[in-house]
N, C-alpha and C. Protein backbone atom coordinates (compact mmCIF):
# COMPACT_ATOMS: atom_id res chain seq x y z
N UNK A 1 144.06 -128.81 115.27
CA UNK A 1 142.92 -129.70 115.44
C UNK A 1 142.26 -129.40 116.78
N UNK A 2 141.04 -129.51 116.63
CA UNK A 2 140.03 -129.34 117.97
C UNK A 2 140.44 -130.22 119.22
N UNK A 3 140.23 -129.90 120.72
CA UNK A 3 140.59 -130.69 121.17
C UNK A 3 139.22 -131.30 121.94
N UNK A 4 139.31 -132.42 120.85
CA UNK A 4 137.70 -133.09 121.17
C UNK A 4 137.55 -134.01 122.18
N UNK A 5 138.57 -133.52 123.71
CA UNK A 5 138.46 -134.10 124.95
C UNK A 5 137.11 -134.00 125.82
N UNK A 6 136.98 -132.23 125.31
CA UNK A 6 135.60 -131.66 125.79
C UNK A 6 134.51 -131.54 125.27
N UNK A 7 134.36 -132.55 124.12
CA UNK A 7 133.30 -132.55 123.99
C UNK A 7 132.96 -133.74 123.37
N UNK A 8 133.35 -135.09 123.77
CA UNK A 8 133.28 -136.31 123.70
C UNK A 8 133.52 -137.28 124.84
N UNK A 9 131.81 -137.78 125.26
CA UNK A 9 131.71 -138.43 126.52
C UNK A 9 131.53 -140.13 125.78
N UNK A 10 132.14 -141.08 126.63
CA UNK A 10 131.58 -142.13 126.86
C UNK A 10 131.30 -142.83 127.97
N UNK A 11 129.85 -143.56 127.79
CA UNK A 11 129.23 -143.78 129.04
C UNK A 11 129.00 -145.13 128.96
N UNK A 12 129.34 -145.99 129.23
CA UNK A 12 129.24 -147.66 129.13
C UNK A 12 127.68 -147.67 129.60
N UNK A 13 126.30 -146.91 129.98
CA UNK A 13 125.21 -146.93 130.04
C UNK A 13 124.84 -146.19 128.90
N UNK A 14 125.03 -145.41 128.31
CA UNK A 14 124.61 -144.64 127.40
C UNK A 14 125.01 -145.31 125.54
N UNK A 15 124.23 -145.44 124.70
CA UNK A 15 124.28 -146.21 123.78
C UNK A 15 125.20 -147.20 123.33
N UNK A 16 125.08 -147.87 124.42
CA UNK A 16 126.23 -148.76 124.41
C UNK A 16 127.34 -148.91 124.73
N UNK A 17 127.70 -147.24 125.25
CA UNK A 17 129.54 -147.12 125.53
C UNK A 17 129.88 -146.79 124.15
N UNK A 18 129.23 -146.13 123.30
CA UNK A 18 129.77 -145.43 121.96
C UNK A 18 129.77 -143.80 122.66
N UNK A 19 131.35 -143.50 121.97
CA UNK A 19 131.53 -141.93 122.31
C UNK A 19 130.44 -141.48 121.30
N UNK A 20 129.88 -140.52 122.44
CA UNK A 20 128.65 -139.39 121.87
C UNK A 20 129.16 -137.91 122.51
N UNK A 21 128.19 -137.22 121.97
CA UNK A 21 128.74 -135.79 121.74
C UNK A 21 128.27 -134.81 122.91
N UNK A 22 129.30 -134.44 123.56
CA UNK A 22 128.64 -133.78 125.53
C UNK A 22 127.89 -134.55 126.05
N UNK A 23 127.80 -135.90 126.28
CA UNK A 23 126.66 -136.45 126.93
C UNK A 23 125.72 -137.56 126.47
N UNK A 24 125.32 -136.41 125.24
CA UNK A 24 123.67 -136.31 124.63
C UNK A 24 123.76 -138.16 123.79
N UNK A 25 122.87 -138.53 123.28
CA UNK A 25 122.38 -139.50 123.49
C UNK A 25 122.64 -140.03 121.58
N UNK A 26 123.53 -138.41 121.23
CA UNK A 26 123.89 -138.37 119.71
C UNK A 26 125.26 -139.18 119.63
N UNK A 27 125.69 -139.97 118.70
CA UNK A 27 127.38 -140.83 118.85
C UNK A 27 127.93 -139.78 117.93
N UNK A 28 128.73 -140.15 117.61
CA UNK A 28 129.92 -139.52 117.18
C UNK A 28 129.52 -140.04 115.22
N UNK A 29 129.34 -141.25 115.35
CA UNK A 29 128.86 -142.32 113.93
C UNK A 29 127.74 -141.59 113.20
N UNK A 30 126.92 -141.31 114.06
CA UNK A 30 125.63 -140.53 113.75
C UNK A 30 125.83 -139.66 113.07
N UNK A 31 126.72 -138.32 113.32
CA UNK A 31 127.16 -137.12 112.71
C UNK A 31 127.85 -137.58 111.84
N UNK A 32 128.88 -138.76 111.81
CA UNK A 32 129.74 -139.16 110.62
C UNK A 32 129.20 -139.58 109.45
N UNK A 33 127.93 -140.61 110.18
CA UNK A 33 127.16 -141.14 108.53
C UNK A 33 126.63 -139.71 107.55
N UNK A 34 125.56 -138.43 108.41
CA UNK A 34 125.22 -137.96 107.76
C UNK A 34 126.30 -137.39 107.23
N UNK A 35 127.62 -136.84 107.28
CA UNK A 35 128.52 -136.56 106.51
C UNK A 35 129.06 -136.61 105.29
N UNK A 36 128.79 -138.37 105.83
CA UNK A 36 129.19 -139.16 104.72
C UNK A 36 128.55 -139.58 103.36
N UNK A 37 127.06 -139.20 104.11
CA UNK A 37 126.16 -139.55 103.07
C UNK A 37 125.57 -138.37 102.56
N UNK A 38 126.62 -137.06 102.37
CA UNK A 38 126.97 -135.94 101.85
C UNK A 38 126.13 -134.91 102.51
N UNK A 39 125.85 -134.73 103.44
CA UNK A 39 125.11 -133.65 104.18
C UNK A 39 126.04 -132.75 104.09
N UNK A 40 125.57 -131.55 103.94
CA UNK A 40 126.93 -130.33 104.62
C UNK A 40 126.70 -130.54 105.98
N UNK A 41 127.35 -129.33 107.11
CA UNK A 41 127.96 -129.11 108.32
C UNK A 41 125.99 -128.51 108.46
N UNK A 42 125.70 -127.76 107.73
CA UNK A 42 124.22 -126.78 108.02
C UNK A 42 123.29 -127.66 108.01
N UNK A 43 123.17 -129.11 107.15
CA UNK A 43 121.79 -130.09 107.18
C UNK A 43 122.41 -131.10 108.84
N UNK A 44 123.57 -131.25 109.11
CA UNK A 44 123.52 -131.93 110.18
C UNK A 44 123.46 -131.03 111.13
N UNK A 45 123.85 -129.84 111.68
CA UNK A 45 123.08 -128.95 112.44
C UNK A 45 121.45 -129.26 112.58
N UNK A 46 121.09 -129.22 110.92
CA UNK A 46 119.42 -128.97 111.33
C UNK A 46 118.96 -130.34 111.71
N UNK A 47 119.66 -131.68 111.80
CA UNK A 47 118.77 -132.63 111.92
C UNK A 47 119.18 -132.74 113.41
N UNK A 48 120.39 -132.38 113.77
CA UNK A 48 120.39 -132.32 115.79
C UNK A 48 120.55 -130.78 115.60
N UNK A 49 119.94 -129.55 116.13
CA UNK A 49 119.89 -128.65 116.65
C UNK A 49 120.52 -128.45 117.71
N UNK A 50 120.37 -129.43 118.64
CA UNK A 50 121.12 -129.11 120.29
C UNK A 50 122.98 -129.15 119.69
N UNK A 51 123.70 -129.21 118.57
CA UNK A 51 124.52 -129.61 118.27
C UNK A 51 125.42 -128.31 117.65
N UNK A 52 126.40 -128.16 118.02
CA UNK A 52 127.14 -126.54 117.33
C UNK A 52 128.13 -127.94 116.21
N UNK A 53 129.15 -126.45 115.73
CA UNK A 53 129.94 -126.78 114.67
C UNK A 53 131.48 -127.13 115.71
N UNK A 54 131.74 -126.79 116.34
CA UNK A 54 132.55 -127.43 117.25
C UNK A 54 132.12 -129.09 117.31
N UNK A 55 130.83 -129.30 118.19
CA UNK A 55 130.54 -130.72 118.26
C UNK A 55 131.00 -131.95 116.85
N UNK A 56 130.73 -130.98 115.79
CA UNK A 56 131.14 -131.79 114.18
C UNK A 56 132.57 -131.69 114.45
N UNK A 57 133.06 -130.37 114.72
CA UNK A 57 134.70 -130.90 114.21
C UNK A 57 135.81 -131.92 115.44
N UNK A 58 134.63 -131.54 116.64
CA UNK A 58 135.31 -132.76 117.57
C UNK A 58 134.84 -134.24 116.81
N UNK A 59 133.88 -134.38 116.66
CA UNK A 59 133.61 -135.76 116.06
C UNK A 59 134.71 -136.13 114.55
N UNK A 60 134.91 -135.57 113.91
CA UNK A 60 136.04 -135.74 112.76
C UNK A 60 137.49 -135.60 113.58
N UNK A 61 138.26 -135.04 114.57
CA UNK A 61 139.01 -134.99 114.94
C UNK A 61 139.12 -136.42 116.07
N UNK A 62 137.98 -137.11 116.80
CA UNK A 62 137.75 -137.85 117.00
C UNK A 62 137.89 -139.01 116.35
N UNK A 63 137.39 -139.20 115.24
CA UNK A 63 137.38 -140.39 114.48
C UNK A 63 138.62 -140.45 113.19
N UNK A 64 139.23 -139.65 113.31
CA UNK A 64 140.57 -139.06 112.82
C UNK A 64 141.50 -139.27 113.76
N UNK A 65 141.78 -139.51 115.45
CA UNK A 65 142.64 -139.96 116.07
C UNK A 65 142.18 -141.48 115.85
N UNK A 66 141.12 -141.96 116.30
CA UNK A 66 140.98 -143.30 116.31
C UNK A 66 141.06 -143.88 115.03
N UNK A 67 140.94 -143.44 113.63
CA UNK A 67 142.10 -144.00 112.88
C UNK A 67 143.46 -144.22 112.84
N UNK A 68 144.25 -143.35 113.26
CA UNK A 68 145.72 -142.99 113.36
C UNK A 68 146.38 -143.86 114.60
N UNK A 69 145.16 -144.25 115.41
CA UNK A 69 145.11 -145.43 116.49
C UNK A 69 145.49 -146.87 115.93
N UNK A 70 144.39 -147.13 115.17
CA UNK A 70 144.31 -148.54 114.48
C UNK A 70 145.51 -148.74 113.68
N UNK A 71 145.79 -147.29 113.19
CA UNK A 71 147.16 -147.83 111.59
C UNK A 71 148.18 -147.94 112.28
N UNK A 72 148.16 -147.41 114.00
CA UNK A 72 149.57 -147.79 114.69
C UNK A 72 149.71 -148.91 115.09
N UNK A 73 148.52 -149.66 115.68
CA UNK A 73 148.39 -150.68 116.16
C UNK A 73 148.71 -151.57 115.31
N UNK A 74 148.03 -151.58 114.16
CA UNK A 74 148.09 -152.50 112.98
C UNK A 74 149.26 -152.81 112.35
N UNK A 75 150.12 -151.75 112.60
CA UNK A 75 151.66 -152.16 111.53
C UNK A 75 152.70 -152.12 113.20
């Protein structure tokens, strides 16, 4: 798995304190919805450009620890 330390900032000024992707002003949710709402990896490239395929697989490896977070917490 990617290690999506480096390339997932959060900024308690920046959209709220939602982890976004190097910085940029993109969350992590953003890349997940279009995912989800069946984009491939190439239509969410084209709708952020400033964005590689690393940035996607930190965001799934991202939101893939912070599940594995909650199901520990939870039980």
């Amino acid at each position: 798995m990617i290690d999506y330390s480096k390339y997932i900032t959060v900024e308690p000024g920046k959209r709220s304190g939602q982890p976004c992707i190097r910085g940029l002003r993109i969350t992590i949710y953003d890349v997940l919805g279009y995912l989800a709402a069946g984009d491939s990896e190439e239509e969410v490239l084209s709708h952020f450009p400033m964005l590689t395929r690393e940035d996607i697989l930190a965001s799934l490896a991202y939101a893939a620890d912070e599940e594995n977070r909650i199901m520990r917490i939870a039980s």
